[in-house]
N, C-alpha and C. Protein backbone atom coordinates (compact mmCIF):
# COMPACT_ATOMS: atom_id res chain seq x y z
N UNK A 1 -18.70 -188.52 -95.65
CA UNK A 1 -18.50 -189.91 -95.27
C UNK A 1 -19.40 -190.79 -96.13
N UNK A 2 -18.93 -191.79 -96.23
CA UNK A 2 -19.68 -193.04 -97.63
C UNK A 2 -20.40 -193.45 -96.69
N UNK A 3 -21.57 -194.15 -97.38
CA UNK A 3 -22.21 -194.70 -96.84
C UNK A 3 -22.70 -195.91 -97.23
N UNK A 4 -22.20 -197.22 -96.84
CA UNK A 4 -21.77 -198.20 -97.75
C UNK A 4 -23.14 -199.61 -97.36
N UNK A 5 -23.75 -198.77 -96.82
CA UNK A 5 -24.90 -199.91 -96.10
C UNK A 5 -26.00 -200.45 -97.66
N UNK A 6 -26.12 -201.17 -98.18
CA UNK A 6 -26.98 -201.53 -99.21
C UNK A 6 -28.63 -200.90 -98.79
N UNK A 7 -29.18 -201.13 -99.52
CA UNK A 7 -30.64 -200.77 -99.37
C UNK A 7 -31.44 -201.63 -100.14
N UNK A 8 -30.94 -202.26 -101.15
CA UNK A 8 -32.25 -203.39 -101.86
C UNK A 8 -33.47 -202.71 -102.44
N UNK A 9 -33.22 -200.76 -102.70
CA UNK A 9 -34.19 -200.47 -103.32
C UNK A 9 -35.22 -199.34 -102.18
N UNK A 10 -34.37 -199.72 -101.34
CA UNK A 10 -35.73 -198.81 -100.24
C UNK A 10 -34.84 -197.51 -99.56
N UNK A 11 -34.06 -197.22 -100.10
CA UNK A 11 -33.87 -195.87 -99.68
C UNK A 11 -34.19 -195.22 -98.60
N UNK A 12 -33.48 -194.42 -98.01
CA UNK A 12 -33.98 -193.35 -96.80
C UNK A 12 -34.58 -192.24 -97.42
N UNK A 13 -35.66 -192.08 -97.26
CA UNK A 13 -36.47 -190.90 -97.70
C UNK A 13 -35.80 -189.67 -98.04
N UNK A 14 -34.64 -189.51 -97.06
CA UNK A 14 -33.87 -188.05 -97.21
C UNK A 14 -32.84 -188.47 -98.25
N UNK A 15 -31.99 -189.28 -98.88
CA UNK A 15 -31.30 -189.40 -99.78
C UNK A 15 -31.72 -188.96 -101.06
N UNK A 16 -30.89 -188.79 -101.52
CA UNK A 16 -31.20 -188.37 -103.44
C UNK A 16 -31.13 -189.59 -103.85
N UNK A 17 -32.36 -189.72 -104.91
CA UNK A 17 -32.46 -190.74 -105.67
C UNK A 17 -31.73 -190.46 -107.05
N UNK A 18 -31.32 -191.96 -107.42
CA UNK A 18 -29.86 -191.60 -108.36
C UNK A 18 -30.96 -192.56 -109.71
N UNK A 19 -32.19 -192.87 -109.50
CA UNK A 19 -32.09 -193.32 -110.62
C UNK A 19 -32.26 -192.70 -112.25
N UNK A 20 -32.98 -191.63 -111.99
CA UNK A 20 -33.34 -190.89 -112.95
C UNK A 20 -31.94 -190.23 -114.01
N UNK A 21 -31.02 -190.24 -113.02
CA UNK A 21 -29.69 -189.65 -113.56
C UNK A 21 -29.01 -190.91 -114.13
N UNK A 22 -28.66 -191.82 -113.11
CA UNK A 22 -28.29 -193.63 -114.19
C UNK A 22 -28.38 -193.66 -115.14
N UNK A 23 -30.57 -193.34 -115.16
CA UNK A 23 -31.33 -194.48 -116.51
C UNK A 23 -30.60 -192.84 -117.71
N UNK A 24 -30.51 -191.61 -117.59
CA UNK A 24 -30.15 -191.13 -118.46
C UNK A 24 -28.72 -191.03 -119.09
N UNK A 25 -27.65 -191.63 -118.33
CA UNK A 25 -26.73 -192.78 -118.30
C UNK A 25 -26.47 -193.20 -119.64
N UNK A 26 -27.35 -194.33 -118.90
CA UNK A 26 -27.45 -195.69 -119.75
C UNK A 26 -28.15 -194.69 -121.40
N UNK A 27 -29.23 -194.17 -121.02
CA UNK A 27 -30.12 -194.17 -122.33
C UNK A 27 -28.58 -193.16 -123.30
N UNK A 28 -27.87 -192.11 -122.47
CA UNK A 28 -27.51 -191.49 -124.03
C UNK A 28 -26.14 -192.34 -124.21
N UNK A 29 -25.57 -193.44 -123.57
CA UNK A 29 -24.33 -194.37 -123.97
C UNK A 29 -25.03 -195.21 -125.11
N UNK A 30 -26.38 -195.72 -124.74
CA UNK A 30 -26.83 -196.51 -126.16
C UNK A 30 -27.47 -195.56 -127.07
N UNK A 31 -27.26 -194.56 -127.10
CA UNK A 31 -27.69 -193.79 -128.50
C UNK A 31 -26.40 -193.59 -129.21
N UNK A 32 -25.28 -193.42 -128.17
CA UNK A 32 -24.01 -192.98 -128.78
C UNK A 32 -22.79 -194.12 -129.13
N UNK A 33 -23.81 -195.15 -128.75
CA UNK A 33 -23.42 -196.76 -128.88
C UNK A 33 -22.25 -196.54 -128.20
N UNK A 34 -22.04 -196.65 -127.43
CA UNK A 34 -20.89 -196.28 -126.28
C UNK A 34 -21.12 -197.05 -125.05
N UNK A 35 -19.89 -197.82 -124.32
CA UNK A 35 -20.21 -198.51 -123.04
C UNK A 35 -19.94 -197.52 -121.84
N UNK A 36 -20.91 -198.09 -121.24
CA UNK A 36 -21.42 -197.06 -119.87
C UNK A 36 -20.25 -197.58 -118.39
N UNK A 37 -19.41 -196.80 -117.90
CA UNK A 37 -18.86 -197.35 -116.49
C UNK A 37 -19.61 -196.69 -116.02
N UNK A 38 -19.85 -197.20 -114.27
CA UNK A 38 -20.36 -196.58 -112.97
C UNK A 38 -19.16 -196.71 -112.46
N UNK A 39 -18.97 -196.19 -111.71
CA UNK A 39 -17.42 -195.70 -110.49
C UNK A 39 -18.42 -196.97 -109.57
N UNK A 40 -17.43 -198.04 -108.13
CA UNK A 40 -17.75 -198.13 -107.36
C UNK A 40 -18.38 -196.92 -106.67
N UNK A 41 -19.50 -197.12 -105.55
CA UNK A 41 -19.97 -196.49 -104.81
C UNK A 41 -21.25 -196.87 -104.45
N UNK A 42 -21.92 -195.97 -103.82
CA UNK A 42 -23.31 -196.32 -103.00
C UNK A 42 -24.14 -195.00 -103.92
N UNK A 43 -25.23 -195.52 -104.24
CA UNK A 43 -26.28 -195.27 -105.26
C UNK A 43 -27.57 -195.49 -104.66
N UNK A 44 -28.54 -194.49 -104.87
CA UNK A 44 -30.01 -195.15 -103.85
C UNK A 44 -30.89 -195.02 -105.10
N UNK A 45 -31.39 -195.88 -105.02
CA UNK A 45 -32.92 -195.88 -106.21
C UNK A 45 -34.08 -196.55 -105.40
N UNK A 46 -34.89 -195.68 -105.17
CA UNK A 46 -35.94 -195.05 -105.01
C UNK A 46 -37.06 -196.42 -105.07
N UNK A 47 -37.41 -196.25 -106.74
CA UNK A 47 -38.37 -197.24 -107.11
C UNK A 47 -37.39 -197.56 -108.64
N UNK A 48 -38.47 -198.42 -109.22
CA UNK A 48 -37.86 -199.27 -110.35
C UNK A 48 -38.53 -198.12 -111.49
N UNK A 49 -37.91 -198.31 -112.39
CA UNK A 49 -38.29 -197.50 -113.90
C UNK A 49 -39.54 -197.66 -114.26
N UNK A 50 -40.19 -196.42 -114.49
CA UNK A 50 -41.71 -196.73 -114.79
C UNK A 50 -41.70 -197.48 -116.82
């Protein structure tokens, strides 16, 4: 079941944090100069990019 409630960044402790997988995403679409889609959905990030 989705879980479509926003979070603004604060996550439920028990969720997987999605940012680490995103930012590596994003980083190998701009190496491969390539544009990045995300699918709609619900995504939890944790904290912000160190």
């Amino acid at each position: 079941m989705a879980d479509d409630t926003p979070t603004n960044g604060a996550a439920d402790s028990r969720s997987v944090d999605s940012r680490a997988a995103i930012q590596n995403c994003i980083d190998q679409a701009q190496q491969q100069g390539k544009a990045l889609w995300i699918p709609q959905g619900t995504f939890y990030v944790k904290a912000p990019r160190d």
